[in-house]
PDB file of N, CA and C in Angstrom:
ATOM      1  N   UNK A   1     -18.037  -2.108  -7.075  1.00  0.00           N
ATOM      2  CA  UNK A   1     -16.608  -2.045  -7.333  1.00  0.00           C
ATOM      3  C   UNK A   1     -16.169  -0.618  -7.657  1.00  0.00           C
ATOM      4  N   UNK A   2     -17.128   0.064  -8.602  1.00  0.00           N
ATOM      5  CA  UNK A   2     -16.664   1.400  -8.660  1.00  0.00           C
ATOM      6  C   UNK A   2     -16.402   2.344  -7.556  1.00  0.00           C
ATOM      7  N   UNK A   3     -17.557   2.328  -6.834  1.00  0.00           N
ATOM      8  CA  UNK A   3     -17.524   3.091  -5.357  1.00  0.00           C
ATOM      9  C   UNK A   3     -16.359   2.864  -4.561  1.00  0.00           C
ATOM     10  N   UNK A   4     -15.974   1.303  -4.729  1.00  0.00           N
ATOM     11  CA  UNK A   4     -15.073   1.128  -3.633  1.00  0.00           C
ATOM     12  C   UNK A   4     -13.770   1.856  -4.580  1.00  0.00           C
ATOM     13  N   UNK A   5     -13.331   1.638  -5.492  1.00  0.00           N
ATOM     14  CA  UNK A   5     -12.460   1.906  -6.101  1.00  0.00           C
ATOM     15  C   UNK A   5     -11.843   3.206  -5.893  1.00  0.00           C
ATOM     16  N   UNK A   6     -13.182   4.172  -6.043  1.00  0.00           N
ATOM     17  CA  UNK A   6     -13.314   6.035  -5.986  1.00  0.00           C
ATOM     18  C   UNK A   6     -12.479   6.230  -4.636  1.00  0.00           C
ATOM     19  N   UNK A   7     -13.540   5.656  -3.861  1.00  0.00           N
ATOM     20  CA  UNK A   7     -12.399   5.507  -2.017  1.00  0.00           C
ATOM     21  C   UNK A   7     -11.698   5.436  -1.490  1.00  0.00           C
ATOM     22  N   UNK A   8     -11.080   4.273  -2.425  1.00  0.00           N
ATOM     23  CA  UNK A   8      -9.815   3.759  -2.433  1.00  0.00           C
ATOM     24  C   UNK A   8      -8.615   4.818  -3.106  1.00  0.00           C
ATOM     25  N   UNK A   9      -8.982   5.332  -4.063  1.00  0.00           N
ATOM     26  CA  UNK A   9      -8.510   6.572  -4.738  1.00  0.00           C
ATOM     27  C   UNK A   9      -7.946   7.686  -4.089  1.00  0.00           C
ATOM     28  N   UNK A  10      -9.122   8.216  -3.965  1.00  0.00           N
ATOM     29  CA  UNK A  10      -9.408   9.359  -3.215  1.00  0.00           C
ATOM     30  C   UNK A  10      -8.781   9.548  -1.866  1.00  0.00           C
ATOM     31  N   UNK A  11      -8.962   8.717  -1.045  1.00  0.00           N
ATOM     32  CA  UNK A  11      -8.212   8.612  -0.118  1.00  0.00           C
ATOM     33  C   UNK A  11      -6.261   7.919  -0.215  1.00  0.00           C
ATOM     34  N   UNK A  12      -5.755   7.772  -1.375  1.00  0.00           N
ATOM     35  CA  UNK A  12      -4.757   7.749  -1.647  1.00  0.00           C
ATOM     36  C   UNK A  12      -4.019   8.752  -1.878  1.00  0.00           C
ATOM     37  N   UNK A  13      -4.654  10.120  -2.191  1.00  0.00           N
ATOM     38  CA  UNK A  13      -4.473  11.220  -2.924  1.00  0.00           C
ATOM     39  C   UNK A  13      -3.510  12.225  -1.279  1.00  0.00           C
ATOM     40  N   UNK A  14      -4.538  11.927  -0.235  1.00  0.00           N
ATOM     41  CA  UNK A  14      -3.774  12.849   0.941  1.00  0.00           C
ATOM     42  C   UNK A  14      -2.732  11.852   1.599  1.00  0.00           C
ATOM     43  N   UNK A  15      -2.726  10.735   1.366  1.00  0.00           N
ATOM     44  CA  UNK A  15      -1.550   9.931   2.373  1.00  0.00           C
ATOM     45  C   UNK A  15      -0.014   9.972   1.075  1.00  0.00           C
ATOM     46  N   UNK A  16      -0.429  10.056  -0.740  1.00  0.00           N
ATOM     47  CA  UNK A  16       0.935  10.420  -1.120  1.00  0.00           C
ATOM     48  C   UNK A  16       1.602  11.999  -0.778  1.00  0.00           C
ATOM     49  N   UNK A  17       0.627  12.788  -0.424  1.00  0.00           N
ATOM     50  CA  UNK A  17       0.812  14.183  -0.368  1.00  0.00           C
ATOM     51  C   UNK A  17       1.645  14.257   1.332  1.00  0.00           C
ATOM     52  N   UNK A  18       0.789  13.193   2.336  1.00  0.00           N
ATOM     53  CA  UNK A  18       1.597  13.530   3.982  1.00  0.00           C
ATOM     54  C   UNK A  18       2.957  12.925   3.624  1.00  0.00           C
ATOM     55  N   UNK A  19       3.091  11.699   2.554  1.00  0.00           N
ATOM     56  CA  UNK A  19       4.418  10.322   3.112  1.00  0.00           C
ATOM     57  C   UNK A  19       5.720  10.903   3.431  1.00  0.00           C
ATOM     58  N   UNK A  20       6.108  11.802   2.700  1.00  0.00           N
ATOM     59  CA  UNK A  20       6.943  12.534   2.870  1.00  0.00           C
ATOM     60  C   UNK A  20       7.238  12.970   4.446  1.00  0.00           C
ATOM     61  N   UNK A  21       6.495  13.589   4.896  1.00  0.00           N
ATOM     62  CA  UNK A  21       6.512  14.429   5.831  1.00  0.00           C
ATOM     63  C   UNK A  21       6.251  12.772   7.163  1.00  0.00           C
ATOM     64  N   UNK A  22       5.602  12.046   6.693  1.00  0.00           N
ATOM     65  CA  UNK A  22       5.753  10.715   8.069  1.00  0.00           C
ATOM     66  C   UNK A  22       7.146  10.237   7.520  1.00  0.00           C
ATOM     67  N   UNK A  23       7.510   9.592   6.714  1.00  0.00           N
ATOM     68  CA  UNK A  23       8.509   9.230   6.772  1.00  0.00           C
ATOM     69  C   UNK A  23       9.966   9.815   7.286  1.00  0.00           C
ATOM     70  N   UNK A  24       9.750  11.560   7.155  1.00  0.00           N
ATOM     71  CA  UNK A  24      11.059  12.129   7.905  1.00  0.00           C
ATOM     72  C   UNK A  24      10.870  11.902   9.413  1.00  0.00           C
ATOM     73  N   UNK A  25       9.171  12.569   9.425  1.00  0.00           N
ATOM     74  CA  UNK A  25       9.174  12.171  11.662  1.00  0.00           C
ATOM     75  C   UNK A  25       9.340  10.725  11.881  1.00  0.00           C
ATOM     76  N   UNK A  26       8.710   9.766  10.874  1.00  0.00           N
ATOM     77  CA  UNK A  26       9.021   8.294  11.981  1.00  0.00           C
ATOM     78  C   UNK A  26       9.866   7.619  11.085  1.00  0.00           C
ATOM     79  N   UNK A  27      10.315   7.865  10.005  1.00  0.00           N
ATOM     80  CA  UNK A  27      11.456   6.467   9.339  1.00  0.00           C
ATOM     81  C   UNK A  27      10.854   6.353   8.426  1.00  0.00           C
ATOM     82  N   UNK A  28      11.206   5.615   7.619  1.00  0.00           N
ATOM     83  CA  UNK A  28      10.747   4.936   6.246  1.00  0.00           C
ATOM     84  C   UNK A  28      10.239   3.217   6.909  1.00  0.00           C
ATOM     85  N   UNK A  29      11.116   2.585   7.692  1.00  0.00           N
ATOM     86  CA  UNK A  29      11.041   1.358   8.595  1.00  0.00           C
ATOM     87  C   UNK A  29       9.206   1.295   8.988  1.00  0.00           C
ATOM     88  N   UNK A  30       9.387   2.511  10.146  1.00  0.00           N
ATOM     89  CA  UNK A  30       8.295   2.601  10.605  1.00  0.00           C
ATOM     90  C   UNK A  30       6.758   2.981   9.882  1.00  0.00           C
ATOM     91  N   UNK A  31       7.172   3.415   8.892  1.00  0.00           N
ATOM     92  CA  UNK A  31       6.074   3.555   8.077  1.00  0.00           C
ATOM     93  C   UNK A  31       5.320   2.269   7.514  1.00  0.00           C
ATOM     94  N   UNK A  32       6.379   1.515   7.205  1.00  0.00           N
ATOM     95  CA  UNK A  32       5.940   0.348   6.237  1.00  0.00           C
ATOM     96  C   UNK A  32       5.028  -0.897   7.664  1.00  0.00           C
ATOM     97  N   UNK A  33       6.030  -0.862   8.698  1.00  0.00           N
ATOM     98  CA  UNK A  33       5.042  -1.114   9.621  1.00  0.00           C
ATOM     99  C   UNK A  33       3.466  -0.886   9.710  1.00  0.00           C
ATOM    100  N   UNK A  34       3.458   0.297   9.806  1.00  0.00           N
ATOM    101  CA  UNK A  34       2.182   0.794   9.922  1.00  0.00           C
ATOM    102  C   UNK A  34       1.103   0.483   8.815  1.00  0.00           C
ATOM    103  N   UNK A  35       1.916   0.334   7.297  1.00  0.00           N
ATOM    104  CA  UNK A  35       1.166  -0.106   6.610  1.00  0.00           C
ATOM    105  C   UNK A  35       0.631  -1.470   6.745  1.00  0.00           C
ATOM    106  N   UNK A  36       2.011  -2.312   6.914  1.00  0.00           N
ATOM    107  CA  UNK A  36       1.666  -3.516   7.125  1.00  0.00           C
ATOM    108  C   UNK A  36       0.618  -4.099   8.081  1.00  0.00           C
ATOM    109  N   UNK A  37       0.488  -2.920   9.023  1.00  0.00           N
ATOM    110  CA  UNK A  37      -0.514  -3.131  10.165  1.00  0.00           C
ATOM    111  C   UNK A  37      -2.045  -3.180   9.224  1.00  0.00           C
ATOM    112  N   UNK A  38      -1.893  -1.731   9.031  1.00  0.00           N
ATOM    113  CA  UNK A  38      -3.275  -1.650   7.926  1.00  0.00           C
ATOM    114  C   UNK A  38      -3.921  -2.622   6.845  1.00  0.00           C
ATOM    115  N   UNK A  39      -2.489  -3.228   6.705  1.00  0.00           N
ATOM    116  CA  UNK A  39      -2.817  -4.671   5.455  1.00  0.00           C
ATOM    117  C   UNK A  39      -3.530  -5.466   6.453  1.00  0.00           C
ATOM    118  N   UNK A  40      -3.305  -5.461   7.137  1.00  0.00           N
ATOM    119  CA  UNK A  40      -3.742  -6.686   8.004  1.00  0.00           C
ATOM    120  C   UNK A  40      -5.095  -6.667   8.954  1.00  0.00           C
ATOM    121  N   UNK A  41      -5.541  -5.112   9.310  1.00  0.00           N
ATOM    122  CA  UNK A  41      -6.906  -4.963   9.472  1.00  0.00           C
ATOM    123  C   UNK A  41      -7.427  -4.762   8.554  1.00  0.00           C
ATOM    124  N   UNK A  42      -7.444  -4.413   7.300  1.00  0.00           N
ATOM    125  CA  UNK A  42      -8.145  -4.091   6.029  1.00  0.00           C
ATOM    126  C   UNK A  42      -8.448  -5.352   5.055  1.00  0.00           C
ATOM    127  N   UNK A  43      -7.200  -6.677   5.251  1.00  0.00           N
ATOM    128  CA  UNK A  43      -7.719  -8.178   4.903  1.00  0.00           C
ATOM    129  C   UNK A  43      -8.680  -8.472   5.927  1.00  0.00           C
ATOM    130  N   UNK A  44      -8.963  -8.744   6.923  1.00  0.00           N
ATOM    131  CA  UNK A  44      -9.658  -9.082   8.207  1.00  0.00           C
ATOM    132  C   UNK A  44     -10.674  -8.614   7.942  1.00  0.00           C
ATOM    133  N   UNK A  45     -10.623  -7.127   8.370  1.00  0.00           N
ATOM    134  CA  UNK A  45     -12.543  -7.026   7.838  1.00  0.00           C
ATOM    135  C   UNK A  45     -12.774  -6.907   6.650  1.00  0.00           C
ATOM    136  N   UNK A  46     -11.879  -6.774   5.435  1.00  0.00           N
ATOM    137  CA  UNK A  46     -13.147  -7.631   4.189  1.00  0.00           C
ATOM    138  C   UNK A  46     -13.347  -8.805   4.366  1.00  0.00           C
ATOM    139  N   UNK A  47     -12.417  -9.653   4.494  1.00  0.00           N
ATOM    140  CA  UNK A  47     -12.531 -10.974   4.911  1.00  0.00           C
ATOM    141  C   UNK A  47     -13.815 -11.272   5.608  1.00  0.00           C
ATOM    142  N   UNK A  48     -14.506 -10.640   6.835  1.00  0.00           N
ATOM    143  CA  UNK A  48     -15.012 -11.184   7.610  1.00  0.00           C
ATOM    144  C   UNK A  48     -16.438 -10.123   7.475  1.00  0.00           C
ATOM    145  N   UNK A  49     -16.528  -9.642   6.547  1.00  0.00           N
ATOM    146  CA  UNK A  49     -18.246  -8.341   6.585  1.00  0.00           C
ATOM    147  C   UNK A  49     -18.997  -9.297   5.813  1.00  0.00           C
ATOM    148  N   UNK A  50     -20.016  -9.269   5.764  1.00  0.00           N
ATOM    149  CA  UNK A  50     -21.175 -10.351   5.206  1.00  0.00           C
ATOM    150  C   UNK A  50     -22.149  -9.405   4.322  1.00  0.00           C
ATOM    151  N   UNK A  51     -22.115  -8.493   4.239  1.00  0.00           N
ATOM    152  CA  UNK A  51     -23.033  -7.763   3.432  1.00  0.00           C
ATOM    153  C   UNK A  51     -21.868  -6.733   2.866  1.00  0.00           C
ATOM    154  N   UNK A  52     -22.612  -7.316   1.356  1.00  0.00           N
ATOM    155  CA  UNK A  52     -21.210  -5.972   0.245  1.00  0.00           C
ATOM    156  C   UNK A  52     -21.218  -4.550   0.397  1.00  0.00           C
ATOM    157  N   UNK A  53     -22.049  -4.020   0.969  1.00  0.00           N
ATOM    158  CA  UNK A  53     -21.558  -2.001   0.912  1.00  0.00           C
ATOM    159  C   UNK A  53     -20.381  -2.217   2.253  1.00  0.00           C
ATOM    160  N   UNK A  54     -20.502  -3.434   3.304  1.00  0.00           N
ATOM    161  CA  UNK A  54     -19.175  -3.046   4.372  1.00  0.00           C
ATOM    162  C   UNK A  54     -17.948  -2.831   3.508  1.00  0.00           C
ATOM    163  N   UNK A  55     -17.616  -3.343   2.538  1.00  0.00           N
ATOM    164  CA  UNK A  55     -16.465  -3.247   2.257  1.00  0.00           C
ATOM    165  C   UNK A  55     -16.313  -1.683   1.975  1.00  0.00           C
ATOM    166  N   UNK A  56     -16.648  -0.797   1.673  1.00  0.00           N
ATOM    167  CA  UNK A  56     -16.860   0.559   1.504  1.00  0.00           C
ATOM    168  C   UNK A  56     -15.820   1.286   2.941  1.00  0.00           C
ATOM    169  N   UNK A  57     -16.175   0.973   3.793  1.00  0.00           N
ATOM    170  CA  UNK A  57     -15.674   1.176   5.108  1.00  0.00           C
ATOM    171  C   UNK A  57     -14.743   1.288   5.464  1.00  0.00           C
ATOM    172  N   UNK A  58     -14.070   0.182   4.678  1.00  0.00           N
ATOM    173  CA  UNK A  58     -12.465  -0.237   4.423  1.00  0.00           C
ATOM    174  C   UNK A  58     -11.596   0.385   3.697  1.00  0.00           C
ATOM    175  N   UNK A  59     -11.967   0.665   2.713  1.00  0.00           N
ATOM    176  CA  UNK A  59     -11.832   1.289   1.275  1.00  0.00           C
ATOM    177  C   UNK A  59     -10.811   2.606   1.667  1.00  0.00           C
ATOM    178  N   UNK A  60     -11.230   3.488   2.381  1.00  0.00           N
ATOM    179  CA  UNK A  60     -10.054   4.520   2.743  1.00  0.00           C
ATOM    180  C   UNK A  60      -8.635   4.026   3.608  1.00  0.00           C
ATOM    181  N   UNK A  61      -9.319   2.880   4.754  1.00  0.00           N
ATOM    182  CA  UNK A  61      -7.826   2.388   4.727  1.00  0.00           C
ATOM    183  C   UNK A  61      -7.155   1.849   3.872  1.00  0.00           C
ATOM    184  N   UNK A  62      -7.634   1.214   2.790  1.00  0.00           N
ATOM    185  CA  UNK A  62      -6.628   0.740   1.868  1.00  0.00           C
ATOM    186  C   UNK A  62      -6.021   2.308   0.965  1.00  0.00           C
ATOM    187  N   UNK A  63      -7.005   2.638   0.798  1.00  0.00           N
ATOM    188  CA  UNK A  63      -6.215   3.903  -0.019  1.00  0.00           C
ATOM    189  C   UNK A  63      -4.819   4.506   0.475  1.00  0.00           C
ATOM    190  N   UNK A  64      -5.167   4.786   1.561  1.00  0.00           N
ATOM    191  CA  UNK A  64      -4.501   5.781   2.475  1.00  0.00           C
ATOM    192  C   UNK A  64      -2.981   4.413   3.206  1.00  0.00           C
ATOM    193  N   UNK A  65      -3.376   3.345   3.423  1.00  0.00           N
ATOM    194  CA  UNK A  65      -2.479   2.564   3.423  1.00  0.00           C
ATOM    195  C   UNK A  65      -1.275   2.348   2.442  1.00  0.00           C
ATOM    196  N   UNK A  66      -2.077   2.248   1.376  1.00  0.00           N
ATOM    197  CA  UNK A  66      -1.110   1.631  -0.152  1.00  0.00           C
ATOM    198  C   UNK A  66      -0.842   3.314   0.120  1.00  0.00           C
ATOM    199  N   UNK A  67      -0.929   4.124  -0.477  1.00  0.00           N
ATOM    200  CA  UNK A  67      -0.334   5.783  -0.696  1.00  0.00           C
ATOM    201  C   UNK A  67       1.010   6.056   0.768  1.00  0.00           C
ATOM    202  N   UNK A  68       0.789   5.668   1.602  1.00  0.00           N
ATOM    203  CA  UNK A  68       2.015   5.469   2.749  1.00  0.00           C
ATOM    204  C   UNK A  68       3.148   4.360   2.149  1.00  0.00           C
ATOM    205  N   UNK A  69       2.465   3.068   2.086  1.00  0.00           N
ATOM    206  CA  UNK A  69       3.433   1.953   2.272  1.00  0.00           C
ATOM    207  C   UNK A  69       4.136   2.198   0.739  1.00  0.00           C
ATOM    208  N   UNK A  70       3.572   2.598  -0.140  1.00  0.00           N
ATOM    209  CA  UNK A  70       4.084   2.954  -1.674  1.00  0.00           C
ATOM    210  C   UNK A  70       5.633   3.824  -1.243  1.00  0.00           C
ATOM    211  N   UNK A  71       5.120   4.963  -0.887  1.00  0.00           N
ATOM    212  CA  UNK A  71       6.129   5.797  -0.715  1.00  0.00           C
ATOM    213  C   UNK A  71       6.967   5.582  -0.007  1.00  0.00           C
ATOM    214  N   UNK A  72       6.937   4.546   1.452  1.00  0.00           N
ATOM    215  CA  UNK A  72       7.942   4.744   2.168  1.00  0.00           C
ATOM    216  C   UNK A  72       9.231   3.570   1.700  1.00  0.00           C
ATOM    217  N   UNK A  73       8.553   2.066   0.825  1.00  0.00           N
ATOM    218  CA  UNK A  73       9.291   1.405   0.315  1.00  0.00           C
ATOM    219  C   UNK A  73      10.343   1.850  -1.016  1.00  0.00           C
ATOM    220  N   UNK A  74       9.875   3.211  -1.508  1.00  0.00           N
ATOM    221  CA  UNK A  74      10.558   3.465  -2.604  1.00  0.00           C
ATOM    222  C   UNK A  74      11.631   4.432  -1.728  1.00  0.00           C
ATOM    223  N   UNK A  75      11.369   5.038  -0.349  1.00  0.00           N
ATOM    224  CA  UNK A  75      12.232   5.558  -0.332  1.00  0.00           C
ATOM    225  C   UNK A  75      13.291   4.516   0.642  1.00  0.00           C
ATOM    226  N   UNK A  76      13.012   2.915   0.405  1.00  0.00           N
ATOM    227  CA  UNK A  76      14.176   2.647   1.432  1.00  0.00           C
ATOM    228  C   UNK A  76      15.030   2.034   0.065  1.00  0.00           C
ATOM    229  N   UNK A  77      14.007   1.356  -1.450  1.00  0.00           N
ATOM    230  CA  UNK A  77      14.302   0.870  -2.192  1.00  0.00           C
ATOM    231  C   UNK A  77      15.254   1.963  -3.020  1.00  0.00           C
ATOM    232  N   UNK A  78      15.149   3.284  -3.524  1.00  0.00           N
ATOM    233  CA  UNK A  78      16.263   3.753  -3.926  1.00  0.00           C
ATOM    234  C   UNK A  78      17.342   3.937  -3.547  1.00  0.00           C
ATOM    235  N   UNK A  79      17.816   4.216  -2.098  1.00  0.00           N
ATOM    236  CA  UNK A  79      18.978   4.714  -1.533  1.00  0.00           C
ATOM    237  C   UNK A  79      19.969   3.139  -1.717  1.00  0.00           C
ATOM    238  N   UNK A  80      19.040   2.117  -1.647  1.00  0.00           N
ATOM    239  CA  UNK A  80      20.144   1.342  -1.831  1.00  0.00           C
ATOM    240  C   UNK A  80      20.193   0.923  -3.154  1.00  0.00           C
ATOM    241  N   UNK A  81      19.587   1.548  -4.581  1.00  0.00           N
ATOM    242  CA  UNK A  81      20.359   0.877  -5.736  1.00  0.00           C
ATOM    243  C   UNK A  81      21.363   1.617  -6.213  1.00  0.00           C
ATOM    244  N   UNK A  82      22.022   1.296  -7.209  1.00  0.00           N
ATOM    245  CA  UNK A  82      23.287   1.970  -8.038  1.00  0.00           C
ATOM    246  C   UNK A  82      22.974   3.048  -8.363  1.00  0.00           C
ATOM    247  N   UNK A  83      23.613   3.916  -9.234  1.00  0.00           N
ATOM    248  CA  UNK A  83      23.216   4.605  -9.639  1.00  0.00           C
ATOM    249  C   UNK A  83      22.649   4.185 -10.996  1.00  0.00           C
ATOM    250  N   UNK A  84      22.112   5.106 -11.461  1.00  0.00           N
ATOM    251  CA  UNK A  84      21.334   4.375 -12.505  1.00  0.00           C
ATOM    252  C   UNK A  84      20.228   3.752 -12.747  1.00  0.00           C
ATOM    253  N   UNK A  85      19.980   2.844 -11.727  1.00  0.00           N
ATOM    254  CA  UNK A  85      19.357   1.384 -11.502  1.00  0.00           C
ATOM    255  C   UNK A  85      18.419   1.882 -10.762  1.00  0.00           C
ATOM    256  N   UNK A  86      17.894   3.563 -10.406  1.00  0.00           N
ATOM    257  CA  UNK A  86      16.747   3.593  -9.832  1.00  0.00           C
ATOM    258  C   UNK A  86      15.197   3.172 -10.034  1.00  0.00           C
ATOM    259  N   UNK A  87      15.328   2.645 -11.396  1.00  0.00           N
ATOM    260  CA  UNK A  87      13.981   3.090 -12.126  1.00  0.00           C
ATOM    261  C   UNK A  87      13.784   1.203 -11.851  1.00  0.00           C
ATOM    262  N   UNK A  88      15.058   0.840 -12.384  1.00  0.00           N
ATOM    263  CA  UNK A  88      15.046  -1.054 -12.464  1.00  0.00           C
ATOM    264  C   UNK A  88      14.281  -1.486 -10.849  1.00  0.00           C
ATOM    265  N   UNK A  89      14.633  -0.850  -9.808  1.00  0.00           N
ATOM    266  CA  UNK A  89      14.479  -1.423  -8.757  1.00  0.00           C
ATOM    267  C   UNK A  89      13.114  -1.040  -8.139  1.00  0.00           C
ATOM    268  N   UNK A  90      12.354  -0.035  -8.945  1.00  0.00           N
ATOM    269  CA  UNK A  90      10.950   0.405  -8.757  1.00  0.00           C
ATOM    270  C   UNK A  90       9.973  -0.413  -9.215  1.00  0.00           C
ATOM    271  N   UNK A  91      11.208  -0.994 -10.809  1.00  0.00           N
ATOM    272  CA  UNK A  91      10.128  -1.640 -11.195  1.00  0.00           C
ATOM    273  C   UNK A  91       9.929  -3.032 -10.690  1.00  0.00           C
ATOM    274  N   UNK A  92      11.119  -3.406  -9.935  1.00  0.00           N
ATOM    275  CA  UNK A  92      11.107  -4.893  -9.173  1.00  0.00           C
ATOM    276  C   UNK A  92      10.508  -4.761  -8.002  1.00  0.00           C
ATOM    277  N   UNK A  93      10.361  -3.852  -7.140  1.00  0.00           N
ATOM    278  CA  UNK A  93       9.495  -3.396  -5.916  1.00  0.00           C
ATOM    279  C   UNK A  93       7.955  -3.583  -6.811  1.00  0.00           C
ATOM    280  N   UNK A  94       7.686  -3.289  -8.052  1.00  0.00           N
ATOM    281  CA  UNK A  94       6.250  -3.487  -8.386  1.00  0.00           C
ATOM    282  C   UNK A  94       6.034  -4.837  -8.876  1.00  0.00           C
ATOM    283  N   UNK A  95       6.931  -5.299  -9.720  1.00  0.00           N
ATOM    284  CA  UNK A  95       6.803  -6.753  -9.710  1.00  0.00           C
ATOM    285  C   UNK A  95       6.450  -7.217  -8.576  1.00  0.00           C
ATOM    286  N   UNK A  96       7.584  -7.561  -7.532  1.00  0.00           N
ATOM    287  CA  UNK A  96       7.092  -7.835  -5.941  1.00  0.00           C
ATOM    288  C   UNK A  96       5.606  -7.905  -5.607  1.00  0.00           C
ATOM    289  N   UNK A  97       5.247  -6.303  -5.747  1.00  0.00           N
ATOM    290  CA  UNK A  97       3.958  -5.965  -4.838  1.00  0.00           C
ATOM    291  C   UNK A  97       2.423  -6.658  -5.762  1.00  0.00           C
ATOM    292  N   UNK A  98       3.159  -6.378  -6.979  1.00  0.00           N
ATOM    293  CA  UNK A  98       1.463  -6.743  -7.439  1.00  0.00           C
ATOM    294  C   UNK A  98       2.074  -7.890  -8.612  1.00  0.00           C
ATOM    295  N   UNK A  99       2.749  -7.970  -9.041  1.00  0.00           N
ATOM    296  CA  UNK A  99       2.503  -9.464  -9.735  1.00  0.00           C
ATOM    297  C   UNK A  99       3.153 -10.842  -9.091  1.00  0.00           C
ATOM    298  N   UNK A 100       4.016 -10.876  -7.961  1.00  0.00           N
ATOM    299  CA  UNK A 100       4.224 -11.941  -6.750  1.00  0.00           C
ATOM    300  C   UNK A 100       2.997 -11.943  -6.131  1.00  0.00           C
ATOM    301  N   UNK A 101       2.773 -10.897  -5.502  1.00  0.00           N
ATOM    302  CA  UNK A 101       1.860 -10.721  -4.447  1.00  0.00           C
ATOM    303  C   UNK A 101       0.219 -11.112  -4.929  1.00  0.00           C
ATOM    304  N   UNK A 102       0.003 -10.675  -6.206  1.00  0.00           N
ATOM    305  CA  UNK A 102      -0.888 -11.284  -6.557  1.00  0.00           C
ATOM    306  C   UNK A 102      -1.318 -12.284  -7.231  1.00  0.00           C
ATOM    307  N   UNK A 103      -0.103 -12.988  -7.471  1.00  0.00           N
ATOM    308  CA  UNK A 103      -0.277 -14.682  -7.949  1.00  0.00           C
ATOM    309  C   UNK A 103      -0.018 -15.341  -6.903  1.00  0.00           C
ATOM    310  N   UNK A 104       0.464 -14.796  -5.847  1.00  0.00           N
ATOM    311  CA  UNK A 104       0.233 -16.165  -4.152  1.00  0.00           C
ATOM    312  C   UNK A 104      -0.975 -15.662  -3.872  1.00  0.00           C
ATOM    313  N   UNK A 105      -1.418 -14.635  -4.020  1.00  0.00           N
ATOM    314  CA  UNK A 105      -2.513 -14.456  -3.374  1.00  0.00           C
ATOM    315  C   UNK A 105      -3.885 -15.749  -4.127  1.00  0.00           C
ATOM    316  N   UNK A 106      -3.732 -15.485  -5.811  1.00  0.00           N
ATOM    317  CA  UNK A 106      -4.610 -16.312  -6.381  1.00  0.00           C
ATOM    318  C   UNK A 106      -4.058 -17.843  -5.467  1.00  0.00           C
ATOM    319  N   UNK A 107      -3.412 -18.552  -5.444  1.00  0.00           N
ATOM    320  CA  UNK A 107      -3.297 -19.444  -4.943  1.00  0.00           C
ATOM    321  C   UNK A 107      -3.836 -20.282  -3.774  1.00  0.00           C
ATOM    322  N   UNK A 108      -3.910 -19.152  -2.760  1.00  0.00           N
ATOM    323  CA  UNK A 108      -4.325 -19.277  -1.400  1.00  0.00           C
ATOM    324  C   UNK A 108      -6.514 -19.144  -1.587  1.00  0.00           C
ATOM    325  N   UNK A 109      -6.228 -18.296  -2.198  1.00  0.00           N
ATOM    326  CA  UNK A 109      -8.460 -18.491  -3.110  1.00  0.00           C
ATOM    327  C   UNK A 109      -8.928 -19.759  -3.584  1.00  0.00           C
TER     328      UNK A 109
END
C-alpha cells in the first residue's frame, strides 16, 4: 500500500503542475473526459491483475489522472459559483468525489 501510494503521489505532482496548461489547449470539458477515460482503465486493470505488485503499474495513472481531473473540475466548478461561494462549492465537488463516491462505491463491494 505504501509503494502504491508514493506512485500515486508522485506522479500527481507533474499532472497538477501541466492542468493548467491542458485545460487552456483542450477545455476544462475535455479534460475531465480524459480523466474519466483513465478512471475507467485504471478500475479495469486493478480489477482484473491477479498478483499484488500489478497494481503498482497502475498507480501513476491514477496519480496523474486524479491531479488532471482535480483541476479541471474546479476550474468548471468555480466560474459558475457566486461570488463568495467559491470555497462552499470546492467543498461540495469534494463531498461528491470522495464521500458520495466512496460510500456507492462501498456498496457495490
Amino acid at each position: 500500500m505504501g509503494a502504491a501510494s508514493l506512485l500515486a503521489t508522485l506522479s500527481d505532482i507533474p499532472a497538477y503542475l501541466l492542468a493548467p496548461a491542458a485545460i487552456r489547449r483542450l477545455g476544462a470539458e475535455r479534460v475531465v473526459l480524459i480523466g474519466v477515460a483513465c478512471q475507467v482503465v485504471y478500475f479495469v486493470g486493478v480489477g482484473t491483475v491477479t498478483l499484488p505488485w500489478a497494481v503498482l503499474l497502475f498507480q501513476p495513472l491514477m496519480g496523474g489522472m486524479h491531479g488532471l481531473l482535480w483541476a479541471a473540475l474546479q476550474a468548471i466548478f468555480v466560474p459558475l459559483s457566486a461570488a463568495g461561494t467559491e470555497a462552499l462549492m470546492i467543498g461540495l465537488l469534494h463531498t461528491l468525489m470522495y464521500g458520495f463516491g466512496t460510500g456507492a462505491g462501498s456498496f457495490v463491494e
